[in-house]
N, C-alpha and C. Protein backbone atom coordinates (compact mmCIF):
# COMPACT_ATOMS: atom_id res chain seq x y z
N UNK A 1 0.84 -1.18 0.00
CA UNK A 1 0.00 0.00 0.00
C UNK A 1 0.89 1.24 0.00
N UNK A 2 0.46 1.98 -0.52
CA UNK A 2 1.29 3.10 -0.93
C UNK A 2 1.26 4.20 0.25
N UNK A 3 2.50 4.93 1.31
CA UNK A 3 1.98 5.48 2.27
C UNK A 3 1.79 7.07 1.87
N UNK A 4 0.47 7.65 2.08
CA UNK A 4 -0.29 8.80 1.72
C UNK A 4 1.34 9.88 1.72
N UNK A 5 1.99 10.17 2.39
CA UNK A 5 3.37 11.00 2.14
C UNK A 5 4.02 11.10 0.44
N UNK A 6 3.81 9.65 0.26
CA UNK A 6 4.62 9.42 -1.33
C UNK A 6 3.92 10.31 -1.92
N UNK A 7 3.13 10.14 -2.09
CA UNK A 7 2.65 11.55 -3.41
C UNK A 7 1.49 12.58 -2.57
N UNK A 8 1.83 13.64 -3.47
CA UNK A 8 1.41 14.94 -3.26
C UNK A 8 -0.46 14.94 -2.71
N UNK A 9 -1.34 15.36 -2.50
CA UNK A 9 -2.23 14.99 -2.48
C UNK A 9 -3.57 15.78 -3.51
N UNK A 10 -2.01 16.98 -4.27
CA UNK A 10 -2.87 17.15 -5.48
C UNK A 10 -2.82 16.36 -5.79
N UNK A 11 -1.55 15.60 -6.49
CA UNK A 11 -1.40 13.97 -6.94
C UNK A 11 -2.33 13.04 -6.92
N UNK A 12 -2.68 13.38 -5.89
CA UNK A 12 -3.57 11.90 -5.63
C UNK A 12 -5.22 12.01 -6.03
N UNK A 13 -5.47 13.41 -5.74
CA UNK A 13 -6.56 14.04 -6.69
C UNK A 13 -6.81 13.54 -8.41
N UNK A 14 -5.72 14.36 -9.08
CA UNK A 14 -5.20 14.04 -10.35
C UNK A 14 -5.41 12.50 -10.86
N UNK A 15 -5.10 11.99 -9.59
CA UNK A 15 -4.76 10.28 -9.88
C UNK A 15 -6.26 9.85 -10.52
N UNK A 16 -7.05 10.20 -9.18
CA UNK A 16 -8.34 9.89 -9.39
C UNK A 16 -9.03 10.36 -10.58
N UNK A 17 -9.26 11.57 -10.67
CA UNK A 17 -9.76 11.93 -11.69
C UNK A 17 -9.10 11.61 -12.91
N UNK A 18 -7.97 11.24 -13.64
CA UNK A 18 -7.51 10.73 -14.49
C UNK A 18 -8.53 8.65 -14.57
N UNK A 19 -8.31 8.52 -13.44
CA UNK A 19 -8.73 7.05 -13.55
C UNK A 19 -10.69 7.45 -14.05
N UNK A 20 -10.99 8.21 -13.39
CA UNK A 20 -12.65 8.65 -13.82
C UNK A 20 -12.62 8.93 -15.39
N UNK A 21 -11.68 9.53 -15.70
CA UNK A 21 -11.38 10.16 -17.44
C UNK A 21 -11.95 11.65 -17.44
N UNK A 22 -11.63 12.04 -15.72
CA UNK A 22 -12.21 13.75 -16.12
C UNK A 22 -11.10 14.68 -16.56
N UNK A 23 -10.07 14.04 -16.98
CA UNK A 23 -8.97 15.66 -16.90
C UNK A 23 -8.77 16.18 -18.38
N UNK A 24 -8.36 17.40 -18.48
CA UNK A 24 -8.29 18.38 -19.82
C UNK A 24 -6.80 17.08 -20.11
N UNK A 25 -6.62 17.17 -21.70
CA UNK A 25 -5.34 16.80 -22.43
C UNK A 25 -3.88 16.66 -21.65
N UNK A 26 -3.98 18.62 -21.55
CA UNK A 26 -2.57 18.38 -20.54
C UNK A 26 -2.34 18.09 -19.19
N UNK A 27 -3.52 18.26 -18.66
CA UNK A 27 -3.19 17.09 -17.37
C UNK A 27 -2.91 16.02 -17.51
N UNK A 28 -3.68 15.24 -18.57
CA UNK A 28 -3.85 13.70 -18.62
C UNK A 28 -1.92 13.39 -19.01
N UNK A 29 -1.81 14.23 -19.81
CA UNK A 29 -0.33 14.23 -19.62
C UNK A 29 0.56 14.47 -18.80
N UNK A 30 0.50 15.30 -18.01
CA UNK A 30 1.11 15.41 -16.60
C UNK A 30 1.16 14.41 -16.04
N UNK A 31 0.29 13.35 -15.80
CA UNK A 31 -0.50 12.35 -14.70
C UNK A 31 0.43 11.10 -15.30
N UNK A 32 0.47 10.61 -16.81
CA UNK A 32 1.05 10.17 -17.38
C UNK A 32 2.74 9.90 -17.12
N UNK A 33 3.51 11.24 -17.25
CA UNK A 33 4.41 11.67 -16.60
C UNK A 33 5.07 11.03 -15.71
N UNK A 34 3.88 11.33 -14.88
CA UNK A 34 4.10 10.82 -13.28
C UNK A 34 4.04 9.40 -13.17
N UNK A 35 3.06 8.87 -14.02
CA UNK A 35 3.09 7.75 -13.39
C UNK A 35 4.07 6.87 -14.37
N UNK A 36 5.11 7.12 -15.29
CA UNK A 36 6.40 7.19 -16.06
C UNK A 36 7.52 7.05 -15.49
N UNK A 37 7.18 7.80 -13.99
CA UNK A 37 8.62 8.47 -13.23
C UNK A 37 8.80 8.12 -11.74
N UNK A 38 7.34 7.61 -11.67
CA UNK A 38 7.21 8.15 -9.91
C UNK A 38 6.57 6.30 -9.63
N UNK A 39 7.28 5.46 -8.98
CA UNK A 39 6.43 3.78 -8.53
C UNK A 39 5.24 3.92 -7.78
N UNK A 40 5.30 5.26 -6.59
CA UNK A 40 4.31 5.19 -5.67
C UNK A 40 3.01 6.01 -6.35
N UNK A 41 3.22 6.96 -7.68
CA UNK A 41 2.05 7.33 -8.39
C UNK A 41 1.52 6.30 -9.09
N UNK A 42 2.48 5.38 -9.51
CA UNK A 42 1.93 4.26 -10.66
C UNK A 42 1.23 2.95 -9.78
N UNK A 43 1.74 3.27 -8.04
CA UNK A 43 0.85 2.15 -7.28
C UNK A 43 -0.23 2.50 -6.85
N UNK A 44 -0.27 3.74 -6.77
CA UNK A 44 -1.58 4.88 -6.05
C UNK A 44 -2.77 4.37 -7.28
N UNK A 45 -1.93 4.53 -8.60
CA UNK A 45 -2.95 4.41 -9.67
C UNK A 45 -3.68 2.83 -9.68
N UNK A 46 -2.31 1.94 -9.56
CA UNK A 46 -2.98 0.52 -9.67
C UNK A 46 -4.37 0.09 -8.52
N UNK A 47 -3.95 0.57 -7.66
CA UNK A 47 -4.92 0.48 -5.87
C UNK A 47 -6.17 1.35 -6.94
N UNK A 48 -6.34 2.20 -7.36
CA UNK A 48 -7.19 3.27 -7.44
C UNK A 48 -8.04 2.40 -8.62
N UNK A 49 -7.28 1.70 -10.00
CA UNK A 49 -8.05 0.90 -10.49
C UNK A 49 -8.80 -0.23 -10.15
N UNK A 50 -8.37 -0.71 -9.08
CA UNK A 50 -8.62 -1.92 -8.32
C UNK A 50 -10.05 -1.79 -7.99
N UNK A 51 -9.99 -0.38 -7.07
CA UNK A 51 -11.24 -0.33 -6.24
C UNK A 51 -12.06 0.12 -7.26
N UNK A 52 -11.80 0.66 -8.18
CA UNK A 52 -12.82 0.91 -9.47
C UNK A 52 -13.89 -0.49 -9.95
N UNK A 53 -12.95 -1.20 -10.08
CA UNK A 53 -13.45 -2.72 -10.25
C UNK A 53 -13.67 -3.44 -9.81
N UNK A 54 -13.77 -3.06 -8.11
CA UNK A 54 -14.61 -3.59 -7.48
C UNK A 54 -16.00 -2.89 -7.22
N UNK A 55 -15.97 -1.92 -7.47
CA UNK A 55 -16.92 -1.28 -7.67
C UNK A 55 -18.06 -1.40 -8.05
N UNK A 56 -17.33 -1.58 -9.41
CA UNK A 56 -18.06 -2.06 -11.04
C UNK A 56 -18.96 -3.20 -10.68
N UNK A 57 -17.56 -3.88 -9.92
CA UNK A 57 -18.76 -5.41 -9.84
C UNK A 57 -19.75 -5.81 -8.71
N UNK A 58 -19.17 -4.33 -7.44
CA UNK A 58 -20.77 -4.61 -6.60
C UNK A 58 -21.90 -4.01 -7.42
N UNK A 59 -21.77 -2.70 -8.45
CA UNK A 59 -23.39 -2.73 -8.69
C UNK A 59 -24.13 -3.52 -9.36
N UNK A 60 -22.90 -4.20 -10.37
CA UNK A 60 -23.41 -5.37 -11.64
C UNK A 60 -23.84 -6.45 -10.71
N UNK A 61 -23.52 -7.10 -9.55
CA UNK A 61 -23.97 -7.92 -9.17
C UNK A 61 -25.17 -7.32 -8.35
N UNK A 62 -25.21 -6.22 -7.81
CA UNK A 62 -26.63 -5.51 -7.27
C UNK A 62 -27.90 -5.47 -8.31
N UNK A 63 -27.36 -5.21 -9.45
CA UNK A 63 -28.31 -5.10 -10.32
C UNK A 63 -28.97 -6.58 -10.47
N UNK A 64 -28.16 -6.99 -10.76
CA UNK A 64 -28.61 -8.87 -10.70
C UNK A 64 -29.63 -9.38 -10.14
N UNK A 65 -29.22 -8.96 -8.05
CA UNK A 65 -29.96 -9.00 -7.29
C UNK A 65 -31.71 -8.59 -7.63
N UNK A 66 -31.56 -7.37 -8.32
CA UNK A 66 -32.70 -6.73 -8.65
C UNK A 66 -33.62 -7.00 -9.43
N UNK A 67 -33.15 -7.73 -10.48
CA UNK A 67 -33.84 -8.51 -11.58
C UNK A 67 -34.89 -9.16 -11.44
């Protein structure tokens, strides 16, 4: 787990919203960058996709439920 110190906590902002797909061009490049250069941005990111997909799959299986 990546400890919250390693990156900035604009960073970690950025992170997120890059993983959502909200950022303008040159952020998305900035973020890119970073996660190019930096292990604890590129682990912040992996953790950050993770919980995305778990996500994903509590509502798909909620929805299920619902059917």
């Amino acid at each position: 787990m990546v400890e919250k110190s390693k990156i900035s906590r604009k960073m970690a902002s950025l992170l997120s919203a890059y993983v959502d797909g909200e950022l303008s061009p040159s952020q998305n490049k900035k973020v890119q960058e970073e996660l190019n250069n930096s292990p604890a941005c590129l682990e912040e990111y992996k953790r950050l996709l993770r919980m995305k997909a778990m996500m994903w799959e509590s509502v798909q299986s909620a929805q299920r439920l619902l059917e």
